[in-house]
N, C-alpha and C. Protein backbone atom coordinates (compact mmCIF):
# COMPACT_ATOMS: atom_id res chain seq x y z
N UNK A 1 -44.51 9.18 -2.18
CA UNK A 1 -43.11 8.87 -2.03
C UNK A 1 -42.92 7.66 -1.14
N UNK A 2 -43.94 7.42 -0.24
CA UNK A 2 -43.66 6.68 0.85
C UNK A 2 -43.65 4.79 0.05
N UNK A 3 -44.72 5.15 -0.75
CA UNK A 3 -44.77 3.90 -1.74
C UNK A 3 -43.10 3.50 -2.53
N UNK A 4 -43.16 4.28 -3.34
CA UNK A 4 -41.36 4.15 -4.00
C UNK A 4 -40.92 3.78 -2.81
N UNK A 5 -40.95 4.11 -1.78
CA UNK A 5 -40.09 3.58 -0.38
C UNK A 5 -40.08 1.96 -0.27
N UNK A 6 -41.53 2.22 -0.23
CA UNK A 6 -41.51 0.40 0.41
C UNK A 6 -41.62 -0.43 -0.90
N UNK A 7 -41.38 -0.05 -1.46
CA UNK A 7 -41.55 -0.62 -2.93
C UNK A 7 -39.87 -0.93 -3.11
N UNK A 8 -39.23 -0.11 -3.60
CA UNK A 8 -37.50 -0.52 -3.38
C UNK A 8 -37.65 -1.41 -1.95
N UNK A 9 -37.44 -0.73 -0.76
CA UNK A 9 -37.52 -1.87 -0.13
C UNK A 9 -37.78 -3.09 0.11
N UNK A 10 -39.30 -3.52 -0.16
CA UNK A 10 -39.28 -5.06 -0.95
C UNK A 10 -38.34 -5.41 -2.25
N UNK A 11 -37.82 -4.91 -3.02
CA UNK A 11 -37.01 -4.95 -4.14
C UNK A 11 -35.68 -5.34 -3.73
N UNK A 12 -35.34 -4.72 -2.86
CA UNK A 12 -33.83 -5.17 -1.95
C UNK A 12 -34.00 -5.95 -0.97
N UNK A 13 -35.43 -6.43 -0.44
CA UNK A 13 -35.39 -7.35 0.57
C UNK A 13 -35.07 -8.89 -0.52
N UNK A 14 -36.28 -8.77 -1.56
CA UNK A 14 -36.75 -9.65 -2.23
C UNK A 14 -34.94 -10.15 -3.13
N UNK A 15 -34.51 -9.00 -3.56
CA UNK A 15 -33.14 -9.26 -4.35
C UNK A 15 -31.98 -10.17 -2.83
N UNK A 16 -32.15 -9.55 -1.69
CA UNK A 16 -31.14 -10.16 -1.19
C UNK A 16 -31.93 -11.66 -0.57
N UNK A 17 -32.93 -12.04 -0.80
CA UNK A 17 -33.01 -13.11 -0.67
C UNK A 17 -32.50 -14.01 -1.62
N UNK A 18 -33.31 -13.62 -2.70
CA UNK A 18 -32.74 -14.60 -4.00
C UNK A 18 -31.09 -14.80 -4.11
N UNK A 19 -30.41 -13.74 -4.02
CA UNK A 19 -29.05 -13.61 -3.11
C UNK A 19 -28.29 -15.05 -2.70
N UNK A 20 -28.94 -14.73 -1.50
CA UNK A 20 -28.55 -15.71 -0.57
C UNK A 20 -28.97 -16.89 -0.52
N UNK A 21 -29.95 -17.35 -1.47
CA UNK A 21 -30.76 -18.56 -1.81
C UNK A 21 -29.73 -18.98 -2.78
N UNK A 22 -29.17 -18.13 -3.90
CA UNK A 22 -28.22 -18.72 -5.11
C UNK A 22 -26.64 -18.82 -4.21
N UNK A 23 -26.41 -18.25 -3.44
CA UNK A 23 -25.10 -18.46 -2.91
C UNK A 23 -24.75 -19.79 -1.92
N UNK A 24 -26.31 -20.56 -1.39
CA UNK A 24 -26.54 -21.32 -0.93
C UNK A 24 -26.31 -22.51 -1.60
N UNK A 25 -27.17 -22.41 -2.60
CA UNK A 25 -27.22 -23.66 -3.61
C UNK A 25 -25.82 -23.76 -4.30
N UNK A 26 -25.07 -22.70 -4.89
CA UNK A 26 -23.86 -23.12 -5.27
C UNK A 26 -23.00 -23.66 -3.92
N UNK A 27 -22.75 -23.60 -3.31
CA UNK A 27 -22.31 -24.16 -1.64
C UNK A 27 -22.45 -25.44 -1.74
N UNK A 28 -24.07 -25.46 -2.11
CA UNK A 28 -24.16 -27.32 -1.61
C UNK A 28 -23.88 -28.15 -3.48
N UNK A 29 -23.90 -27.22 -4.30
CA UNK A 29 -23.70 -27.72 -5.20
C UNK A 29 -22.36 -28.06 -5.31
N UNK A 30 -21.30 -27.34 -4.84
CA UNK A 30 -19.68 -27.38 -4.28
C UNK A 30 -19.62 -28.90 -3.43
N UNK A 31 -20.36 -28.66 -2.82
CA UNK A 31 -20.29 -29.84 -1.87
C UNK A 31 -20.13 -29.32 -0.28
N UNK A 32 -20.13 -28.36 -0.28
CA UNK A 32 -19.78 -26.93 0.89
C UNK A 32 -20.95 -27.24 1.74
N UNK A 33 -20.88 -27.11 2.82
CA UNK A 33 -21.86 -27.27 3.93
C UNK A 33 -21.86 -25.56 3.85
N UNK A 34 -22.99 -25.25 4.40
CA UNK A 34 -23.32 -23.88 5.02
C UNK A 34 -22.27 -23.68 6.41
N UNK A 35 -21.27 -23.32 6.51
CA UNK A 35 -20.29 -22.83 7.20
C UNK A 35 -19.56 -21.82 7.59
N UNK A 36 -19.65 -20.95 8.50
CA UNK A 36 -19.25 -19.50 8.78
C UNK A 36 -17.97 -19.40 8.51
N UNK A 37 -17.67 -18.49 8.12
CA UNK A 37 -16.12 -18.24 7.20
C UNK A 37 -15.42 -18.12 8.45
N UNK A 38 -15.43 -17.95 9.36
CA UNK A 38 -14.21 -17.89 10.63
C UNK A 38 -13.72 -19.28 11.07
N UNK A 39 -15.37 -20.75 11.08
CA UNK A 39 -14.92 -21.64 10.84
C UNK A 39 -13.92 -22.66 9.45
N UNK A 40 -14.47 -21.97 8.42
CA UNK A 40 -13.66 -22.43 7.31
C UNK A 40 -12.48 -22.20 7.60
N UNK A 41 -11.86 -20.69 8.00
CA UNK A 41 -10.98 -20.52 8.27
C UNK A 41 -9.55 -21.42 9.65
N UNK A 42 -10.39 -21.45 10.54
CA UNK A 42 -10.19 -22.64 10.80
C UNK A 42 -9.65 -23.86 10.86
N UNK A 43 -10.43 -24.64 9.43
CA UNK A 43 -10.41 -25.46 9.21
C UNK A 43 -8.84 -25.67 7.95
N UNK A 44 -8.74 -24.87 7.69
CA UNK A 44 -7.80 -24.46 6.49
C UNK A 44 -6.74 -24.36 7.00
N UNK A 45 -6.46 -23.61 8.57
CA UNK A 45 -5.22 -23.62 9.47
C UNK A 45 -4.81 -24.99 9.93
N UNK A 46 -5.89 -25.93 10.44
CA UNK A 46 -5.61 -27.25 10.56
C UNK A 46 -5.09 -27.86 9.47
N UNK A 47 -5.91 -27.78 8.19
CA UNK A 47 -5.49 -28.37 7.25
C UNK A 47 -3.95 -28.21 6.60
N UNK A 48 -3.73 -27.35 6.80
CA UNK A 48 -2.00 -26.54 6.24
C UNK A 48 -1.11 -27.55 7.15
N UNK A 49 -1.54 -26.97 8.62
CA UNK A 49 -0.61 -27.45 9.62
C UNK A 49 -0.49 -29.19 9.61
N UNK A 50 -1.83 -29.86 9.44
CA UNK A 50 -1.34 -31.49 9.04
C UNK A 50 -0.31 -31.61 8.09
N UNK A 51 -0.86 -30.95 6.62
CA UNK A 51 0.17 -30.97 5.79
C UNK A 51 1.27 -30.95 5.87
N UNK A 52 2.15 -29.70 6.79
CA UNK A 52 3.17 -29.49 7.15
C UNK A 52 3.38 -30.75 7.93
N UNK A 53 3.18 -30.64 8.92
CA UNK A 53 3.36 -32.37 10.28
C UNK A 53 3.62 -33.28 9.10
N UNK A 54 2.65 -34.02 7.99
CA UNK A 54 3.12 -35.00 7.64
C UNK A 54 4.71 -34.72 6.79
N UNK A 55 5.31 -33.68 6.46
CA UNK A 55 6.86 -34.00 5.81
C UNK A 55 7.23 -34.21 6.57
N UNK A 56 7.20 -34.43 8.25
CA UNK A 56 8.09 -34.96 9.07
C UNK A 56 9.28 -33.88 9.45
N UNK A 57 9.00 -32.54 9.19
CA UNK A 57 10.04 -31.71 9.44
C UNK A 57 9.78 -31.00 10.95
N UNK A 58 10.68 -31.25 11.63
CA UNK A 58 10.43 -30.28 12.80
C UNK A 58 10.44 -29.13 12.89
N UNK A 59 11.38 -28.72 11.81
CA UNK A 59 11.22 -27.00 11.60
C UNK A 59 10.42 -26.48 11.01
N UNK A 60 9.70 -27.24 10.06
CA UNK A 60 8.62 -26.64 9.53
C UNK A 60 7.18 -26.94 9.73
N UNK A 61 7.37 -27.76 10.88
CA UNK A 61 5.97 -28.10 11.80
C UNK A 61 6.01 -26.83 13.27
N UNK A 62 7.20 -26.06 13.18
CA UNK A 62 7.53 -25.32 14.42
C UNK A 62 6.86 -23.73 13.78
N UNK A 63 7.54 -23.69 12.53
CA UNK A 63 6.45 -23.21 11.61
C UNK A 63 5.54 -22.46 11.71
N UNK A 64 5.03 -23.70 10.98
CA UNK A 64 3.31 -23.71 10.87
C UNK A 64 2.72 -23.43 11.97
N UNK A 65 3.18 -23.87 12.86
CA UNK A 65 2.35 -23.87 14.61
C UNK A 65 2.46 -21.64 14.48
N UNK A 66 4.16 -21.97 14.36
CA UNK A 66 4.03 -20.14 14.80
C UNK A 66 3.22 -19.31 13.85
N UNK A 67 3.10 -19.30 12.45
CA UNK A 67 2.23 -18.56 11.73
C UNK A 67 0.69 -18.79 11.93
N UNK A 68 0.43 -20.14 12.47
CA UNK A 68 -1.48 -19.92 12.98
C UNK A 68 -1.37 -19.59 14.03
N UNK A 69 -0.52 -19.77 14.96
CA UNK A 69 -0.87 -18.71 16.21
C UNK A 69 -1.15 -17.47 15.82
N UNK A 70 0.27 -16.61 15.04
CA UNK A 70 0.03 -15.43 14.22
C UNK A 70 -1.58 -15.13 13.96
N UNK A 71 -2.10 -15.98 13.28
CA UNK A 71 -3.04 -15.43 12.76
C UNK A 71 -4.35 -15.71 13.69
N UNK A 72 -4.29 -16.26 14.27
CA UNK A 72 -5.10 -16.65 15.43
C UNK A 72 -5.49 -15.35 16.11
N UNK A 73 -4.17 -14.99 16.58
CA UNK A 73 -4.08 -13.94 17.58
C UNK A 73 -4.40 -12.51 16.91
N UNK A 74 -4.61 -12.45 15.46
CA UNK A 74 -4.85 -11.51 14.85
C UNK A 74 -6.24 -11.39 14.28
N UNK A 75 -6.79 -12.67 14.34
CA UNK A 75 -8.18 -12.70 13.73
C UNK A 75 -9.09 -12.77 14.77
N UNK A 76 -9.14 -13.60 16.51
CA UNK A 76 -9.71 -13.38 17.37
C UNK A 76 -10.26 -12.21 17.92
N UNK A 77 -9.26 -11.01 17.90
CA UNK A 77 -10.23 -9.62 18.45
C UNK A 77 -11.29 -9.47 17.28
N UNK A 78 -11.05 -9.48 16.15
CA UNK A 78 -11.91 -8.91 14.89
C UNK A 78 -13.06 -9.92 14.94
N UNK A 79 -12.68 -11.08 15.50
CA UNK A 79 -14.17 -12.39 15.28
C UNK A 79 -14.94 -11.85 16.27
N UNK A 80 -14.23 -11.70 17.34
CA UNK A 80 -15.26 -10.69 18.64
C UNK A 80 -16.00 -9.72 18.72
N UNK A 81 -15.47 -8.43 18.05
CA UNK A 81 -16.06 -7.59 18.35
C UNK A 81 -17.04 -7.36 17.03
N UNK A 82 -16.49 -7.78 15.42
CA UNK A 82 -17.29 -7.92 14.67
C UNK A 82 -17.50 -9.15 14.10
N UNK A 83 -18.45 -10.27 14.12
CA UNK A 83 -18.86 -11.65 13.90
C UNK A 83 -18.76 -11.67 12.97
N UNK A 84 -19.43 -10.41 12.15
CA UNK A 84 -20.26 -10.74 10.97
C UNK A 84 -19.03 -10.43 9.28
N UNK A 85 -17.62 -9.80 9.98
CA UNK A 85 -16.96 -9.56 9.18
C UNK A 85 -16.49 -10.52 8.18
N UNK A 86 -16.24 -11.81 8.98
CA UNK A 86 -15.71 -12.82 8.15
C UNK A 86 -17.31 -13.79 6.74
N UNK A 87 -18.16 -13.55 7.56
CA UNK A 87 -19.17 -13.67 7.02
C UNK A 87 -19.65 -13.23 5.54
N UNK A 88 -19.19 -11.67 5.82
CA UNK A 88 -19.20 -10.94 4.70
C UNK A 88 -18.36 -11.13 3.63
N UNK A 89 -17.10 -11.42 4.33
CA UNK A 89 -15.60 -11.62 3.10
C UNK A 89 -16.03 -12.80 2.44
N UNK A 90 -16.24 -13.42 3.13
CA UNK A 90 -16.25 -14.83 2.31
C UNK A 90 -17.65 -14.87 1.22
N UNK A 91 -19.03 -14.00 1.60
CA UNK A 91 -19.55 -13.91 0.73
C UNK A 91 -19.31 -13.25 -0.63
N UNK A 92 -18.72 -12.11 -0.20
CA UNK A 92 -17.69 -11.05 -1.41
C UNK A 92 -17.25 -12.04 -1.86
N UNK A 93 -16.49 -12.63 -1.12
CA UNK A 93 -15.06 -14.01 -2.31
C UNK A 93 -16.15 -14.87 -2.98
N UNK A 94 -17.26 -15.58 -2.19
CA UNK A 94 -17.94 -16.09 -3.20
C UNK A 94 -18.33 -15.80 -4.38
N UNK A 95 -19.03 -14.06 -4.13
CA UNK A 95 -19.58 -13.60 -5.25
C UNK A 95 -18.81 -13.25 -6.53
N UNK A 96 -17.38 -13.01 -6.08
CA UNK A 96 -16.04 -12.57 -7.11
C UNK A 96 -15.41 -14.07 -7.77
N UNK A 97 -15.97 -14.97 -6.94
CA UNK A 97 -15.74 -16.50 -8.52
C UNK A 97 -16.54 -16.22 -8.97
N UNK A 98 -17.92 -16.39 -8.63
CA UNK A 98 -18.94 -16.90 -9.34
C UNK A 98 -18.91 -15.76 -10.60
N UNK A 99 -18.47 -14.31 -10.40
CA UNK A 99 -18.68 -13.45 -11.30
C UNK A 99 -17.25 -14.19 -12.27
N UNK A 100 -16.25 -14.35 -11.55
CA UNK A 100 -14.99 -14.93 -12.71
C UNK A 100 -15.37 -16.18 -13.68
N UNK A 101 -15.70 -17.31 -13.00
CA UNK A 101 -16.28 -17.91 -13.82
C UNK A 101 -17.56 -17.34 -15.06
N UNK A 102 -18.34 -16.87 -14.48
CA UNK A 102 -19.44 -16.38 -15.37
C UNK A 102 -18.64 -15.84 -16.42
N UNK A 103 -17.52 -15.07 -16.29
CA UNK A 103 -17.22 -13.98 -17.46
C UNK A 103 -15.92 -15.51 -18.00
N UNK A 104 -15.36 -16.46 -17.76
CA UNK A 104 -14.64 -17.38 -18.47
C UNK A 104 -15.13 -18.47 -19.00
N UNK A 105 -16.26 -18.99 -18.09
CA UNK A 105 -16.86 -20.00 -18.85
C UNK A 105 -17.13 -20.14 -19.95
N UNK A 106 -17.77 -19.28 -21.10
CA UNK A 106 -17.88 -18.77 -22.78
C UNK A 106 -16.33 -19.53 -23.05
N UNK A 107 -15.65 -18.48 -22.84
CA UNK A 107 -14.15 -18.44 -23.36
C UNK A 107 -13.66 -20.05 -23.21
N UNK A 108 -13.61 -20.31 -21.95
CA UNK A 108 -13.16 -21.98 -21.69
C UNK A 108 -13.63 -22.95 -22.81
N UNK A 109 -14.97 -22.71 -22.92
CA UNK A 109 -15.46 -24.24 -23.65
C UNK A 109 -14.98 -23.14 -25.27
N UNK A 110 -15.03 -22.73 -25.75
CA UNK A 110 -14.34 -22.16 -27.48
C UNK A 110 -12.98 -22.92 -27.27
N UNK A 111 -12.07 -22.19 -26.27
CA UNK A 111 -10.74 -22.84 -26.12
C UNK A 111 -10.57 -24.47 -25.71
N UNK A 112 -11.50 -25.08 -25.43
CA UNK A 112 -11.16 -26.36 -25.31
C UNK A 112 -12.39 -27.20 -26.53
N UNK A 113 -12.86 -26.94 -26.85
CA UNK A 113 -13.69 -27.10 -28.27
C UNK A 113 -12.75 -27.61 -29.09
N UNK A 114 -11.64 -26.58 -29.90
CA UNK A 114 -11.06 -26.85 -30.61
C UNK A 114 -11.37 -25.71 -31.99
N UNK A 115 -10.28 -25.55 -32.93
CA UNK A 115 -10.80 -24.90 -34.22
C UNK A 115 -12.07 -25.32 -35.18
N UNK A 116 -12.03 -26.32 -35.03
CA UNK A 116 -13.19 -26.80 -35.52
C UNK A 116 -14.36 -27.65 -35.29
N UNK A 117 -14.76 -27.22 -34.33
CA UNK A 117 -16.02 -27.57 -33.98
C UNK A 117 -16.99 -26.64 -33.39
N UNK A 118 -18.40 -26.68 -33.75
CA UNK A 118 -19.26 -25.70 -33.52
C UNK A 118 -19.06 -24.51 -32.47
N UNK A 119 -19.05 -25.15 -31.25
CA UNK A 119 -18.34 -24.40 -30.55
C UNK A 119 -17.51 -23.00 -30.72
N UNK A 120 -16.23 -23.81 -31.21
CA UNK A 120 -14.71 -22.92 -31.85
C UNK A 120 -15.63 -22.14 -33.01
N UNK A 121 -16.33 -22.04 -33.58
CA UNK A 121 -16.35 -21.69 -35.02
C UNK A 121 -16.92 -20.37 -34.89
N UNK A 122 -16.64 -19.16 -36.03
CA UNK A 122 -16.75 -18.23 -35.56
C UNK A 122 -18.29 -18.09 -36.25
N UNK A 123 -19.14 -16.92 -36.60
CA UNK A 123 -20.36 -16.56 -36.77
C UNK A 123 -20.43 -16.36 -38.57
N UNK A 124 -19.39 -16.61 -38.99
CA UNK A 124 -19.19 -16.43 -40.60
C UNK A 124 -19.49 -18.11 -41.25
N UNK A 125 -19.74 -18.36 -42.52
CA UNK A 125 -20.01 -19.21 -42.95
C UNK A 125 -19.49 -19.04 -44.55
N UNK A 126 -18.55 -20.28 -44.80
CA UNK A 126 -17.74 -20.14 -45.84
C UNK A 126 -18.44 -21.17 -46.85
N UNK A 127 -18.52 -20.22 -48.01
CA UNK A 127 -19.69 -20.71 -49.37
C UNK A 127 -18.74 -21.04 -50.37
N UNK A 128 -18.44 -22.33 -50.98
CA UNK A 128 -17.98 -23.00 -52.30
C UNK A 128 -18.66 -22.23 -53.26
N UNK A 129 -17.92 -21.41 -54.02
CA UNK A 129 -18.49 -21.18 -55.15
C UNK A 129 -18.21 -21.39 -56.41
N UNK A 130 -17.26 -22.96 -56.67
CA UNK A 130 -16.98 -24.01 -57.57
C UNK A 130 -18.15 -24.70 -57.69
């Protein structure tokens, strides 16, 4: 039994490497630096809040300021006491495109193919029999 043990165990060591090796490469294939999701996050609050600043609105630069504090102040205890939470989400979110795409990609290129071209065409083959 002890074998089946370490046997799955290399199986789940070995699977979550390959894992994290393919979640890597799509990253840099994105153009994504390897970046901890608390920093992305972050970076996304800055990014909003420029956005906002440049319409030039004071009220809605007063805003923006108050909803990332909001969330600031709501995501700091959770970055503390668990690091690894945001880590995880963002790998989940990774893994839930990559599965969306996988299951649309087929569908996309038929629908942008067109009716008639290989692609579009269905698995039947229509015989002249004039």
């Amino acid at each position: 039994m002890t074998s089946e043990s370490s046997e799955s165990d290399a199986w789940a060591k070995a699977s979550a490497e390959d894992i994290a090796a393919e979640n890597a490469r799509r990253r840099e294939q994105a153009g994504q630096g390897p970046g901890s999701a608390s920093e992305e996050l972050r970076r996304l609050a800055e990014a909003v809040t420029d956005r906002i600043a440049a319409l030039r609105s004071p009220a809605a630069t007063m805003a923006a300021e108050a909803v990332v504090t909001q969330v600031k102040q709501a995501i700091e205890p959770i970055k503390e006491r668990h690091p690894d939470v945001f880590d995880h989400l963002a790998q989940a979110g990774s893994e839930l495109l990559a599965a969306y795409r996988a299951a649309v990609s087929g569908h996309e290129r038929r629908w942008t193919a067109g009716p008639g071209s290989a692609a579009g065409s269905s698995s039947s083959e229509h015989i002249d029999l004039d």
